[in-house]
C-alpha atoms as a PDB file:
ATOM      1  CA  UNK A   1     180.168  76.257 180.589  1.00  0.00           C
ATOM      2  CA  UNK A   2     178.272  78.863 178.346  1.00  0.00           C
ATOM      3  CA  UNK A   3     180.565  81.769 176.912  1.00  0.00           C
ATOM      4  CA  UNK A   4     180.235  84.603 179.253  1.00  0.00           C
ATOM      5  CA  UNK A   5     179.317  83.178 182.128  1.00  0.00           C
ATOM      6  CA  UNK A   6     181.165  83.910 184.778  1.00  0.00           C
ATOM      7  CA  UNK A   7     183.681  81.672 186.259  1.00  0.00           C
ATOM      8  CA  UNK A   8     183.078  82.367 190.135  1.00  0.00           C
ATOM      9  CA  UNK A   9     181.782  79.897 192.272  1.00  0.00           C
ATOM     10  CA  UNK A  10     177.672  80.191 193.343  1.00  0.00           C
ATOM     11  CA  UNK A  11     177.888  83.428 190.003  1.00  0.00           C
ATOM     12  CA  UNK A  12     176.305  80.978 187.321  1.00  0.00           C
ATOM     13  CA  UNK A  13     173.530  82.492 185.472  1.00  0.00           C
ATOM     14  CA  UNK A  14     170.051  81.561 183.870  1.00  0.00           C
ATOM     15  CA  UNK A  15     170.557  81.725 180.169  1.00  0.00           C
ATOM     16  CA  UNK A  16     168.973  84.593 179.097  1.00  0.00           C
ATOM     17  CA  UNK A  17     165.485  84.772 176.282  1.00  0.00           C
ATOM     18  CA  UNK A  18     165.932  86.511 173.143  1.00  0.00           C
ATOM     19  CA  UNK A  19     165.109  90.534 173.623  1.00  0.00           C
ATOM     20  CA  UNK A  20     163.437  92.197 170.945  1.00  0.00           C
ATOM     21  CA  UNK A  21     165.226  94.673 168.724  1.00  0.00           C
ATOM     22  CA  UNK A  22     166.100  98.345 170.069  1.00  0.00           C
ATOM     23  CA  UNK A  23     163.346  99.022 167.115  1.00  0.00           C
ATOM     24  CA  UNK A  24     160.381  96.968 169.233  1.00  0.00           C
ATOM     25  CA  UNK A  25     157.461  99.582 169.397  1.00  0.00           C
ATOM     26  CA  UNK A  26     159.708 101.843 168.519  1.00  0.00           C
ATOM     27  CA  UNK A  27     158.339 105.994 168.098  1.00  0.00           C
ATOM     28  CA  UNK A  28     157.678 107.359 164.628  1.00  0.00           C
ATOM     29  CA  UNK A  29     160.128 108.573 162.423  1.00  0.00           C
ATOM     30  CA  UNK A  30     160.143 112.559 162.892  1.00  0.00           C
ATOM     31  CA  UNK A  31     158.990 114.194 159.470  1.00  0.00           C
ATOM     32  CA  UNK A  32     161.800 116.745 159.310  1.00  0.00           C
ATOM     33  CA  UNK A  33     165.339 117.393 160.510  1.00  0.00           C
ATOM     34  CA  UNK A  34     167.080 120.797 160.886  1.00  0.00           C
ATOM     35  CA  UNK A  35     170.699 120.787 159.188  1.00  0.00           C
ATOM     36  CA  UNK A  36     173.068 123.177 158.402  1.00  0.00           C
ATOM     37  CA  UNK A  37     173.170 124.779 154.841  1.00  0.00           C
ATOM     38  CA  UNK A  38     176.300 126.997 154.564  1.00  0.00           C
ATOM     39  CA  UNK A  39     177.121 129.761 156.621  1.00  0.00           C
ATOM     40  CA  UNK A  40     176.187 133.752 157.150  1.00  0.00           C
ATOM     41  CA  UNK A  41     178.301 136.787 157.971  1.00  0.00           C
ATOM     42  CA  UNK A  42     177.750 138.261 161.068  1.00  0.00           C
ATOM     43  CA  UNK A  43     178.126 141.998 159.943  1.00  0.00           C
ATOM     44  CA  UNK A  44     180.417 144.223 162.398  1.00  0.00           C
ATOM     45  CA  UNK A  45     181.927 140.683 163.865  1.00  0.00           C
ATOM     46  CA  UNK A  46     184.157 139.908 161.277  1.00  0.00           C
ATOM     47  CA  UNK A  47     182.845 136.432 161.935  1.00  0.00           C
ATOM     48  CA  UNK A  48     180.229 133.724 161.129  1.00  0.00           C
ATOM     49  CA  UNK A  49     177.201 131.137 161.801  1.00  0.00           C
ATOM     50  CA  UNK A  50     175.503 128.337 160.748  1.00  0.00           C
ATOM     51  CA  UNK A  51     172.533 128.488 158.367  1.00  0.00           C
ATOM     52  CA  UNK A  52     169.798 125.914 159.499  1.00  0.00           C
ATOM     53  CA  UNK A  53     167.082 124.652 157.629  1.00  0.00           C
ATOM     54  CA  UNK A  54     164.547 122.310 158.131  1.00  0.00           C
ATOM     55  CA  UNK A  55     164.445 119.340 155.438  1.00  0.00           C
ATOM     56  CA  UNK A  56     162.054 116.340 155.168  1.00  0.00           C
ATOM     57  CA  UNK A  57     163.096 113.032 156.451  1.00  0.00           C
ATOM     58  CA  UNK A  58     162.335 110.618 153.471  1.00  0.00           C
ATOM     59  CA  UNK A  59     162.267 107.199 155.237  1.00  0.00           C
ATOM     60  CA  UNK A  60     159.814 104.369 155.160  1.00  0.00           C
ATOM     61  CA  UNK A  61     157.697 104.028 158.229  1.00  0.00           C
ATOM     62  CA  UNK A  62     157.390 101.478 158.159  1.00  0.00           C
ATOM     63  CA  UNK A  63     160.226  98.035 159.270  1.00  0.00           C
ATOM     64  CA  UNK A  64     161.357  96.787 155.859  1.00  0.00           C
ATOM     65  CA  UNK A  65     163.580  93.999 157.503  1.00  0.00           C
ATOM     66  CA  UNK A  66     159.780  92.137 158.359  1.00  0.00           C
ATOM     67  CA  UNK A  67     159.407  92.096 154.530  1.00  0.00           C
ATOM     68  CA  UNK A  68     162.216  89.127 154.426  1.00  0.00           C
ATOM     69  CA  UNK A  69     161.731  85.990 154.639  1.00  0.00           C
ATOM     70  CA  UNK A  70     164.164  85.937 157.490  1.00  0.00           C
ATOM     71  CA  UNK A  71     162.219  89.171 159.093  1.00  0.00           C
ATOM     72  CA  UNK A  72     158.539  86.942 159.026  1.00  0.00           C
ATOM     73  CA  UNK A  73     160.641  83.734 160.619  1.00  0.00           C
ATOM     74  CA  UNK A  74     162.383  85.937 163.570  1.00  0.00           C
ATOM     75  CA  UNK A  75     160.775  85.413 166.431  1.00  0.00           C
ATOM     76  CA  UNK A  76     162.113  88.807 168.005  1.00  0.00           C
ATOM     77  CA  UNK A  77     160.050  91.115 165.578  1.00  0.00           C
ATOM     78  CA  UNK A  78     156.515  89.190 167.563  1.00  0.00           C
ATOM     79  CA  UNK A  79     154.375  91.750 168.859  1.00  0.00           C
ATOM     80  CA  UNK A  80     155.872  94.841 167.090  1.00  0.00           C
ATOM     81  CA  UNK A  81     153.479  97.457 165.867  1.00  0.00           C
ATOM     82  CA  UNK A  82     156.139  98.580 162.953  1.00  0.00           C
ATOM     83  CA  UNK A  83     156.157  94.884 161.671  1.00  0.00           C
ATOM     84  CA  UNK A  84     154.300  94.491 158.124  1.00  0.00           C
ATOM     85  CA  UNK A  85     152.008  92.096 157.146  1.00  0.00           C
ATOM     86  CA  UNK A  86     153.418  88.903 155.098  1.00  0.00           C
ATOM     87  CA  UNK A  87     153.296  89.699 151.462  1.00  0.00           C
ATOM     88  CA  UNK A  88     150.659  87.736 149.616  1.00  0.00           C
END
């Protein structure tokens, strides 16, 4: 019997294909994020808030894992739009 499958009579199940990654056609990488940057008095309040600012995202667009050997073998990554081209 498979590991997981279930144990009831008439319940057995196909085995399943491999799904691509949750990163499969994935959307871009924003350009910025907003975080917090220490806080400002609220005059009259006796209280505070939070200071946002907007900061650039530095992150490849592109999927470095494709890079790997073991990224150009997986057969998971086929079809992506984020996978790079094999390295010459």
């Amino acid at each position: 019997m498979m590991p997981g499958a279930c144990k009831l009579p008439g319940h057995a199940r196909a085995p399943q294909q491999a799904r691509p990654y949750a990163c499969h056609n994935r959307q871009p990488h924003v350009i910025t994020a907003t975080m917090q940057d220490g806080w400002n008095d609220v005059p009259g309040l006796g209280t505070r808030e939070p200071r946002m600012v907007s900061v650039p995202v530095r992150g490849a667009p592109d999927c470095r894992y494709t890079l790997s050997a073991l990224g150009q073998a997986d057969q998971r990554c086929a079809g992506c739009r984020w996978r790079a081209a094999q390295a010459a």
